[in-house]
Protein backbone atom coordinates (compact mmCIF):
# COMPACT_ATOMS: atom_id res chain seq x y z
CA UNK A 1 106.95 66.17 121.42
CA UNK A 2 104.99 68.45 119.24
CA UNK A 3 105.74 71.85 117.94
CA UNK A 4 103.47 73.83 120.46
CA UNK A 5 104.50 71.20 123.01
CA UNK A 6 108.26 72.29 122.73
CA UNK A 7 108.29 75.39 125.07
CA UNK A 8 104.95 75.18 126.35
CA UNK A 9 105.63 75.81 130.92
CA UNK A 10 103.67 73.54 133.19
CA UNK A 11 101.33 76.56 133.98
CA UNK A 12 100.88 77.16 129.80
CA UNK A 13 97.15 76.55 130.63
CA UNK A 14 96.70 79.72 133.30
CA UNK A 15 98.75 81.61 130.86
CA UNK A 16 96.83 81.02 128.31
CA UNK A 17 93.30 81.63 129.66
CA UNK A 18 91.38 84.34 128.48
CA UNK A 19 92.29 86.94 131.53
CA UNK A 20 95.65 86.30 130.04
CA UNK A 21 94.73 86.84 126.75
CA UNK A 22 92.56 90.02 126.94
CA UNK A 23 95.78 91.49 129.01
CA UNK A 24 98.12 90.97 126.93
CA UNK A 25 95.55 92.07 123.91
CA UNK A 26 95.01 95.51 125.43
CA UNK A 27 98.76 95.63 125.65
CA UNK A 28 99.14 95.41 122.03
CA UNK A 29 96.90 97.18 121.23
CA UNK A 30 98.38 100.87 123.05
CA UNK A 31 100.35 101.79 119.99
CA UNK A 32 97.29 102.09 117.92
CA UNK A 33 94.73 103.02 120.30
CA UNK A 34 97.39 106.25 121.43
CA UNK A 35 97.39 107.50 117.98
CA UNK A 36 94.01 105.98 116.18
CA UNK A 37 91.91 107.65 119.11
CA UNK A 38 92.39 111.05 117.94
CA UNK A 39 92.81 110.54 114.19
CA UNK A 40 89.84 112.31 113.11
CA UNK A 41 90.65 115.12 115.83
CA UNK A 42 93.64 115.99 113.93
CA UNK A 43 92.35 118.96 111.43
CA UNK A 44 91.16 120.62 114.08
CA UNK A 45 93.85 120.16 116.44
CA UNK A 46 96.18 121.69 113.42
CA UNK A 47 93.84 124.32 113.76
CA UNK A 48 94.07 125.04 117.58
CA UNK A 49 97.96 124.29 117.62
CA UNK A 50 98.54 126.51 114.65
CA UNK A 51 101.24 123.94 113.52
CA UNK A 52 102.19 120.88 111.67
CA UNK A 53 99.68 117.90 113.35
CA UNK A 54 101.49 115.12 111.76
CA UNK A 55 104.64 115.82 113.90
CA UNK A 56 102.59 114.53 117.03
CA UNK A 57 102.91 110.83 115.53
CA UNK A 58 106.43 111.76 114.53
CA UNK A 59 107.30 112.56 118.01
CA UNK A 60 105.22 109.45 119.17
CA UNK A 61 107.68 106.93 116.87
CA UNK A 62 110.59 108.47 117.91
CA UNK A 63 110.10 108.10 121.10
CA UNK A 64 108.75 104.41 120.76
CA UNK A 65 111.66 103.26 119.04
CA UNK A 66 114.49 104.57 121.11
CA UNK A 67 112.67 103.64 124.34
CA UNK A 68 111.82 99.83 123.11
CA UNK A 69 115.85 99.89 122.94
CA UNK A 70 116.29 100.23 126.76
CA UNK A 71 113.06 98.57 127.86
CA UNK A 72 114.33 95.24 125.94
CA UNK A 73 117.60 94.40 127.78
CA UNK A 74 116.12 95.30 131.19
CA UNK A 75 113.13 93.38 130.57
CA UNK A 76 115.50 90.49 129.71
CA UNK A 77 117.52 91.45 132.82
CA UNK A 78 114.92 91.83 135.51
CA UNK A 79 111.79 90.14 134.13
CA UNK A 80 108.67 91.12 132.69
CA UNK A 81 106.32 92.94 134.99
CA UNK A 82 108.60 95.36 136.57
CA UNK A 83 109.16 97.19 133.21
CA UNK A 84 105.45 97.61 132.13
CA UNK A 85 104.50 98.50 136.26
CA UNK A 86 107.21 101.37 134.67
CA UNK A 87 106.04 101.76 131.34
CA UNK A 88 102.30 101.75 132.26
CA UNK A 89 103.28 105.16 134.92
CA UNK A 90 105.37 106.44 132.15
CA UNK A 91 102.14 106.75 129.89
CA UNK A 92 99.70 107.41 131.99
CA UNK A 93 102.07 110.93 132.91
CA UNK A 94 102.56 111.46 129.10
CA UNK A 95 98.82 111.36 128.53
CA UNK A 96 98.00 113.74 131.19
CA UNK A 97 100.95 116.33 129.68
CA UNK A 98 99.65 115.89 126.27
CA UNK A 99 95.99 117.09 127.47
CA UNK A 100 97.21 120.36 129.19
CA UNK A 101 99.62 120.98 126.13
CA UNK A 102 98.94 124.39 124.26
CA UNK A 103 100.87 124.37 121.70
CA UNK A 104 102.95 122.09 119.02
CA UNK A 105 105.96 121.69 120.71
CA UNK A 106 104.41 120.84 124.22
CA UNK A 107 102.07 118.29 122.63
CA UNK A 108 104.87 116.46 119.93
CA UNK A 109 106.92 116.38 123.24
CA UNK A 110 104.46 114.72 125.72
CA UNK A 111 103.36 112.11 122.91
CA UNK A 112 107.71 111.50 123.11
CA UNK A 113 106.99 111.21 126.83
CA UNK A 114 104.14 108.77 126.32
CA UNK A 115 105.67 106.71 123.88
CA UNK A 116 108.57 105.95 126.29
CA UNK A 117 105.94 104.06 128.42
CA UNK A 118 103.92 103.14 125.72
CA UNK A 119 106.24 100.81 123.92
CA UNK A 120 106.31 98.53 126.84
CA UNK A 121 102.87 97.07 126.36
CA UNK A 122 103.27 95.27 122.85
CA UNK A 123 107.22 94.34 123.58
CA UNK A 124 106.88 92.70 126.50
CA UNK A 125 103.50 91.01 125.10
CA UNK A 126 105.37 89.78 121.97
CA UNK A 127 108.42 88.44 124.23
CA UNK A 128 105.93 86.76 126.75
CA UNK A 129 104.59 85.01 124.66
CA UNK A 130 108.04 83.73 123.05
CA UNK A 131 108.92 82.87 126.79
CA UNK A 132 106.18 80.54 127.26
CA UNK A 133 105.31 78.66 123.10
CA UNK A 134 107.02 77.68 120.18
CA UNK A 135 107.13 79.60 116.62
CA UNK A 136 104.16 78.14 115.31
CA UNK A 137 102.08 78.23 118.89
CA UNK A 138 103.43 82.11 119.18
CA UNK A 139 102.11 82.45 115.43
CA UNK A 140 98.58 81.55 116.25
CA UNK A 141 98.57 83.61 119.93
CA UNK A 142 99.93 86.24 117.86
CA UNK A 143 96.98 85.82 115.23
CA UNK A 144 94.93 85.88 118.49
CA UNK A 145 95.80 88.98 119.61
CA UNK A 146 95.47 90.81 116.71
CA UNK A 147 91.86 89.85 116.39
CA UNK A 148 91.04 90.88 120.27
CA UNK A 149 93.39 94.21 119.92
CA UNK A 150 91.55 94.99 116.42
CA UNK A 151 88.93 96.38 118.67
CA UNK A 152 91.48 99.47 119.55
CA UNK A 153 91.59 100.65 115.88
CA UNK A 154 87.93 100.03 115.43
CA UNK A 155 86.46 101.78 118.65
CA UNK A 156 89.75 104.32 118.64
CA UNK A 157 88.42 106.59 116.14
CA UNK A 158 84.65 105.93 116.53
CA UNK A 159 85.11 107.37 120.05
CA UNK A 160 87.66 110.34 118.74
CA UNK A 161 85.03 111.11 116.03
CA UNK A 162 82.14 111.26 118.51
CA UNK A 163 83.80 112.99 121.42
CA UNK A 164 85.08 116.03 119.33
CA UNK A 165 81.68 116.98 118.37
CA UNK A 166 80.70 117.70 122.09
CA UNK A 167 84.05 118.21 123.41
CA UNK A 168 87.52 119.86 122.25
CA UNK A 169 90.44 117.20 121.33
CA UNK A 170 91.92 117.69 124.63
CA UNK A 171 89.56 115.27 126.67
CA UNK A 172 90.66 112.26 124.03
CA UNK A 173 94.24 112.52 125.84
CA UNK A 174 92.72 112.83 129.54
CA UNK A 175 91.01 109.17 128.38
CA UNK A 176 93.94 107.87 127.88
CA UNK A 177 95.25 108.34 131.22
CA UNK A 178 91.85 106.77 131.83
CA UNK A 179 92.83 103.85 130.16
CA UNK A 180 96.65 104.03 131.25
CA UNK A 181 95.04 103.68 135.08
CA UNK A 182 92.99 100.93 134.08
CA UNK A 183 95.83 98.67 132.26
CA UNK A 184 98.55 99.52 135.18
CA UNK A 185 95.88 98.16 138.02
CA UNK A 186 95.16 95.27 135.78
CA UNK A 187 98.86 94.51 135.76
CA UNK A 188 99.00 92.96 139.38
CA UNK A 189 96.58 90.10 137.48
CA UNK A 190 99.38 89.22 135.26
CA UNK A 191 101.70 86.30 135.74
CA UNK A 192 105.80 86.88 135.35
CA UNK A 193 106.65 84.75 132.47
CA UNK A 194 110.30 84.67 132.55
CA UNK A 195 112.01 83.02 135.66
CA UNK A 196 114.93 83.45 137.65
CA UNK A 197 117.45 80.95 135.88
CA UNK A 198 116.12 82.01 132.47
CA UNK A 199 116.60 85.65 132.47
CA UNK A 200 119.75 87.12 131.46
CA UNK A 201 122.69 87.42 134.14
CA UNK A 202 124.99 89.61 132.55
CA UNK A 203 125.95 93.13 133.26
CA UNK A 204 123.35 95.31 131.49
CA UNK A 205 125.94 97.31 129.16
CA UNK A 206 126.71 93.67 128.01
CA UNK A 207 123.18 93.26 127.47
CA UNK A 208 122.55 96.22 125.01
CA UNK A 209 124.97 94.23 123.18
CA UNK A 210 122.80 91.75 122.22
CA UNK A 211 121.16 94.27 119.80
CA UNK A 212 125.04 93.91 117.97
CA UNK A 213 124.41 89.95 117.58
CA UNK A 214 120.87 90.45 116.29
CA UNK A 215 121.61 92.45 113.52
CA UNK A 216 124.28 89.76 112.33
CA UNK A 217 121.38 87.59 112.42
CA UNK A 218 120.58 86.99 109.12
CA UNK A 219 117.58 85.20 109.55
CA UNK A 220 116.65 87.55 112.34
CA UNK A 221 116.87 90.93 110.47
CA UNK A 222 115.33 89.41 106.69
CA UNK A 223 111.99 88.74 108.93
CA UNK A 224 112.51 92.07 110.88
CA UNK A 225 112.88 93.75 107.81
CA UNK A 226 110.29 92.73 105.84
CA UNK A 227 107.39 93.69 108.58
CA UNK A 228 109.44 96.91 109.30
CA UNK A 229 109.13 98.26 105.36
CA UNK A 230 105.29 96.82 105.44
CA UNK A 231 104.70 99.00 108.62
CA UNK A 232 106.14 101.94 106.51
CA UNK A 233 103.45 101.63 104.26
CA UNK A 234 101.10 101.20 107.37
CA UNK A 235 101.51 104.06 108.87
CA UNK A 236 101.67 105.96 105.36
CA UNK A 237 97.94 105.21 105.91
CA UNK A 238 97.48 105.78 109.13
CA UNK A 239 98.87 109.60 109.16
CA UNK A 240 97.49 110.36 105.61
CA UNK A 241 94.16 108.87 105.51
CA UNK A 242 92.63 111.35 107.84
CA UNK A 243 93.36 114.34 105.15
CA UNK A 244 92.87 111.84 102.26
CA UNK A 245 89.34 111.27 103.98
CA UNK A 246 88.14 114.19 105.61
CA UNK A 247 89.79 116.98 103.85
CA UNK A 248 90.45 115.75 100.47
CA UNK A 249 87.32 114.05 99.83
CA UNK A 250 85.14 116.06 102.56
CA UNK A 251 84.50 113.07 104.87
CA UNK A 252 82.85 114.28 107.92
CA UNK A 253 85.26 113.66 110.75
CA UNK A 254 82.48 111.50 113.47
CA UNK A 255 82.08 109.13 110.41
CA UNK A 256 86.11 109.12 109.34
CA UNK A 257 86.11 106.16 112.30
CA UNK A 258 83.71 103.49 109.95
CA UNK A 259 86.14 104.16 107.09
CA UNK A 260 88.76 103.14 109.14
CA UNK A 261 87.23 99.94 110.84
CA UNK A 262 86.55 98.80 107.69
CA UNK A 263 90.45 97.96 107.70
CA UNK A 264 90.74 96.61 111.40
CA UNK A 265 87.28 94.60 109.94
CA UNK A 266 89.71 92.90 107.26
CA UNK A 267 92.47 92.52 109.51
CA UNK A 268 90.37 90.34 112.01
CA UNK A 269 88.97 88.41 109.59
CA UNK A 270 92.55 87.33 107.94
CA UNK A 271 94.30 86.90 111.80
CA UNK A 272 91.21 84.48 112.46
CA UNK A 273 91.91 82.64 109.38
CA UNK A 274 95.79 82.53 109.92
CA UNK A 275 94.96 81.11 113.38
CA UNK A 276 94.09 77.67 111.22
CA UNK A 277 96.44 78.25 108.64
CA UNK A 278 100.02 78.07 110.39
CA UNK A 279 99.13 74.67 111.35
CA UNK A 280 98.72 73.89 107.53
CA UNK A 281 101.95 75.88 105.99
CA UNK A 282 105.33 76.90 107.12
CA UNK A 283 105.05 80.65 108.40
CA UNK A 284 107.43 81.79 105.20
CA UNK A 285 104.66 80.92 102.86
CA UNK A 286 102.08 82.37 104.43
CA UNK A 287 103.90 85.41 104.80
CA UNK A 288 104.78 85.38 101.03
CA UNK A 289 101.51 85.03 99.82
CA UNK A 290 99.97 87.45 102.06
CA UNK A 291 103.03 90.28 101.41
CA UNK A 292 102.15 89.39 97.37
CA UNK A 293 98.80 90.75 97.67
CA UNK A 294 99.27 93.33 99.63
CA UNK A 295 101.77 94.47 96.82
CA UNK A 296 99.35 94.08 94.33
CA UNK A 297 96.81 96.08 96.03
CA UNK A 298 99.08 99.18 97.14
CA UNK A 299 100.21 99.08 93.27
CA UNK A 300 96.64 99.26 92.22
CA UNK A 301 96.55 101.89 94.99
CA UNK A 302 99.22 104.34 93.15
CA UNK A 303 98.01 103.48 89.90
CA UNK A 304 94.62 104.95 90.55
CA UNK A 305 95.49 107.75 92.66
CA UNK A 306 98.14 108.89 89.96
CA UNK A 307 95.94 108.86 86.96
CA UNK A 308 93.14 110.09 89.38
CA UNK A 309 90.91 107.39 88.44
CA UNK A 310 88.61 105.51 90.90
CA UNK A 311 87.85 108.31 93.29
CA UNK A 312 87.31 107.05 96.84
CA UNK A 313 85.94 103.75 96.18
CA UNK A 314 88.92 102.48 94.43
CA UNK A 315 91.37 103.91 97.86
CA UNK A 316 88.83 102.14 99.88
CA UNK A 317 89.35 98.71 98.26
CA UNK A 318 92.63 99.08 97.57
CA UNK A 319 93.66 99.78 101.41
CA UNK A 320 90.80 96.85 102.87
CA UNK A 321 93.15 94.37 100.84
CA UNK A 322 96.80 96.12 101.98
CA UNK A 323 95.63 96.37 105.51
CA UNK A 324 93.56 92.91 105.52
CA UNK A 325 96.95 91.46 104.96
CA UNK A 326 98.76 92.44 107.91
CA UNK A 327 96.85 89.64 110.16
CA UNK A 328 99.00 87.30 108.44
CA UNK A 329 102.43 89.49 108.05
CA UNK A 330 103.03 90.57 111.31
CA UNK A 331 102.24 87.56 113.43
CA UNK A 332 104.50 85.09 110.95
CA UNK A 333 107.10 87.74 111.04
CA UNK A 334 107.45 88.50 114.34
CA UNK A 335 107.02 84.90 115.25
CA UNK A 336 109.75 83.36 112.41
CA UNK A 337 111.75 86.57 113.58
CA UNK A 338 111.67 86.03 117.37
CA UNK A 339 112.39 82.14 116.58
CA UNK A 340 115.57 82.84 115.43
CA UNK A 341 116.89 84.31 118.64
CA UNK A 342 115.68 82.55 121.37
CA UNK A 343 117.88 83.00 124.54
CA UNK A 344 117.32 87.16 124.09
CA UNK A 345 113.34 87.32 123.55
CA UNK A 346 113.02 90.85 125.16
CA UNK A 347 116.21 92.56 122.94
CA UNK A 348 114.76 90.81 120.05
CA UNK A 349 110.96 91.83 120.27
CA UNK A 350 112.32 95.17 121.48
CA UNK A 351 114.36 95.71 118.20
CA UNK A 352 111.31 94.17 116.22
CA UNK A 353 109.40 97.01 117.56
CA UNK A 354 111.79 99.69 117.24
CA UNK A 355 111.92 98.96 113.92
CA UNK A 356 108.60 97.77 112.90
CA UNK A 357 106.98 101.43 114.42
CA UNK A 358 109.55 103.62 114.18
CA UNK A 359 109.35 103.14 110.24
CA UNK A 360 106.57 105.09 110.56
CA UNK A 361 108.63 107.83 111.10
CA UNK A 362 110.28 107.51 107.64
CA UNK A 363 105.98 107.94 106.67
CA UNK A 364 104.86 110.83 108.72
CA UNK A 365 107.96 112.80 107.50
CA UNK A 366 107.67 112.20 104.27
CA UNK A 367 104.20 113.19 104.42
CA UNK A 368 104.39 115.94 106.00
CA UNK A 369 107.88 117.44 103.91
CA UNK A 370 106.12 115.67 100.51
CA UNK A 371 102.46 115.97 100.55
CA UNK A 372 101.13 117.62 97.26
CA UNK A 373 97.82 117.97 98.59
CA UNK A 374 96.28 114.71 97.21
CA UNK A 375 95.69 110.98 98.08
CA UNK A 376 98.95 110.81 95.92
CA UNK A 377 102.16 111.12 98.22
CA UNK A 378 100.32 108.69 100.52
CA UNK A 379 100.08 106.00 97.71
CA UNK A 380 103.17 106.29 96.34
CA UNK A 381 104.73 105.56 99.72
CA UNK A 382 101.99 102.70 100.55
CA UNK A 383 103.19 101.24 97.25
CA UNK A 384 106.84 101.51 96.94
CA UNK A 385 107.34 100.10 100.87
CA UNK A 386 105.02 97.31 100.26
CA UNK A 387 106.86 96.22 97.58
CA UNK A 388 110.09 96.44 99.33
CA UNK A 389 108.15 94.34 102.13
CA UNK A 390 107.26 91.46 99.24
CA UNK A 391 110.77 91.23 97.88
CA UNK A 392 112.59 90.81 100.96
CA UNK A 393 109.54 87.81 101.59
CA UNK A 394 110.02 85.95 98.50
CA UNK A 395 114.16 85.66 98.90
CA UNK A 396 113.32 83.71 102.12
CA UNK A 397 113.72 80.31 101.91
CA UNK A 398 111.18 77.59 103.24
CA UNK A 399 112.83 75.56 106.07
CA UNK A 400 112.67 71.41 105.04
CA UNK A 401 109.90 69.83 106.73
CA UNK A 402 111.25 67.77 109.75
């Protein structure tokens, strides 16, 4: 029996047909497109709100990482599809609150409200797809998703950057309800992936302590880990850039969106290419190599900003390479991390994303308490996360070949 072979259901091949795949794409892809969408919105919001803009993705993380905490045991406990039917409701209200908000507290805590429902779409697509292939498989249908979801990141900001010059930042949250509609009808296409005898039959407070056993995973939490301090640095980028871009170097905001696809441009390129390559090398090299570079680059990154040489061009290169590098990082992660706890695939994507974007909390705030009103707080945190990222990589072993 081969490696994809080894968990692969009798309906693997419905499962794995594009319907399924776009689904479970757009499911990933909610994190990003819930903040990305109104990225270049967000000097003018400050504006509006009178009040510190970077706390809405604060409030966003927070709320996505607690919430991934519940959603994972119940999800393990009653199946798939009930908790994004939830989750899906969940957003769509949080969206809606977030549009009518008026002022910074109302808006950081309706983007909390929306995260709780939020979180459910790439959890439960990261665990269904550990219920139904192997590590290697799940890399590549990982690798797959990230290529289809890139589209959220691309389009996100485009469509931010061109709504706000005929409309005020409010409309970008009533499309997300929009959206939220969409996905929660689409739902009722999607198959359950985790049956009866498989799921979890233990009380649910015994459940939650699953998350207990997982961090005693060693093997577990090194993979976590790593992908949670790269996604520090991620989102480092993701909450500065818009300043770094528009207000530092006087970007106009409709074309802050091509700057950023550039990235997502990178990033589908590499997941393409990893699609072929985790056939070719165990998912610990790959993940060392790529989590090297991306090391190199965010020190090239800090280097320049510090001594102010470079200028844009040299932050543009820097962050295609660091960001490029996450099609490989976070689908050998995730999958080497979820391979190492089976029999709990909900509690252990769950904690993967609790983790993984609520480091971005450790970014915005540090941007926000930190910022010196220069690309430099943003590099320095790029760079000294990433290389957190590359040394936890390179003190995992490579498995013997079987």
């Amino acid at each position: 029996m081969t490696d994809s072979q080894a968990r692969t259901p009798p309906n693997a091949v419905k499962t794995s047909g594009l319907p399924f795949v776009l689904i479970l794409s757009a499911l990933m892809a909610f994190t990003s497109l819930s903040t990305d969408i109104y990225l270049p919105a967000m000097p003018a919001m400050a504006k509006a709100l009178h009040g510190n803009v970077e706390l809405t993705i604060t409030g966003f993380l927070v709320g996505f990482c607690i919430a991934q905490l519940i959603w994972g045991p119940l999800s393990d406990h009653f199946g798939r599809r009930k908790p994004l039917f939830a989750g899906l409701a969940l957003f769509i209200i949080g969206s809606v609150g977030c549009a009518l908000s008026t002022d910074i507290p109302q808006i950081v805590f309706w983007r909390v409200f929306q995260a709780l429902g939020a979180c459910t779409g790439p959890m439960l697509a990261r665990a269904m797809i550990r219920d139904l292939f192997s590590r290697t498989r799940a890399a590549q249908m990982l690798s797959t998703l990230m290529v289809v979801m890139a589209i959220a990141p691309i389009a996100g900001p485009l469509i931010g950057g061109q709504m706000i010059i005929f409309t005020s930042w409010h409309a970008i949250f009533w499309l997300l309800a929009v959206i939220g509609t969409v996905m929660f009808i689409s739902l009722y296409w999607l198959p359950e992936t985790l049956p009866e005898e498989k799921r979890v039959k233990a009380s649910l407070p015994g459940a939650f302590r699953n998350y207990l056993q997982l961090l005693k995973n060693k093997t577990f939490m090194r993979f976590t880990l790593c992908v949670t301090f790269y996604y520090v640095a991620a989102y480092a980028f993701i909450t500065g850039s818009p300043f770094v871009y528009i207000t530092y170097f006087g970007i106009d905001p409709q074309h802050y969106g091509w700057l950023f696809a550039l990235n997502i441009v990178g990033l589908m390129g590499v997941s393409m290419l990893n699609r072929r390559l985790v056939h070719r090398y165990p998912l610990e090299v790959l993940l060392k190599r790529a989590v090297v570079v991306a090391a190199l680059a965010a020190l090239v990154l800090a280097f320049g900003a510090k001594l102010n040489i470079g200028g844009m061009l040299l932050i543009l290169a820097c962050i295609f390479v660091f960001f490029s590098m996450n099609g490989v990082i976070a689908a050998t992660s995730t999958a080497a991390a979820l391979d190492a706890a089976p029999n709990v695939a909900g509690s252990a994507s769950a904690l993967i994303g609790a983790l993984q974007y609520g480091s971005g909390i450790i970014s915005s705030l540090l941007l926000a308490l930190m910022s010196d009103g220069t690309p430099w707080t943003m590099a320095w945190i790029i760079a000294v996360f990433t290389v957190a990222s590359a040394l936890i990589a390179l003190t995992t072993r490579v498995p013997k070949a079987q």
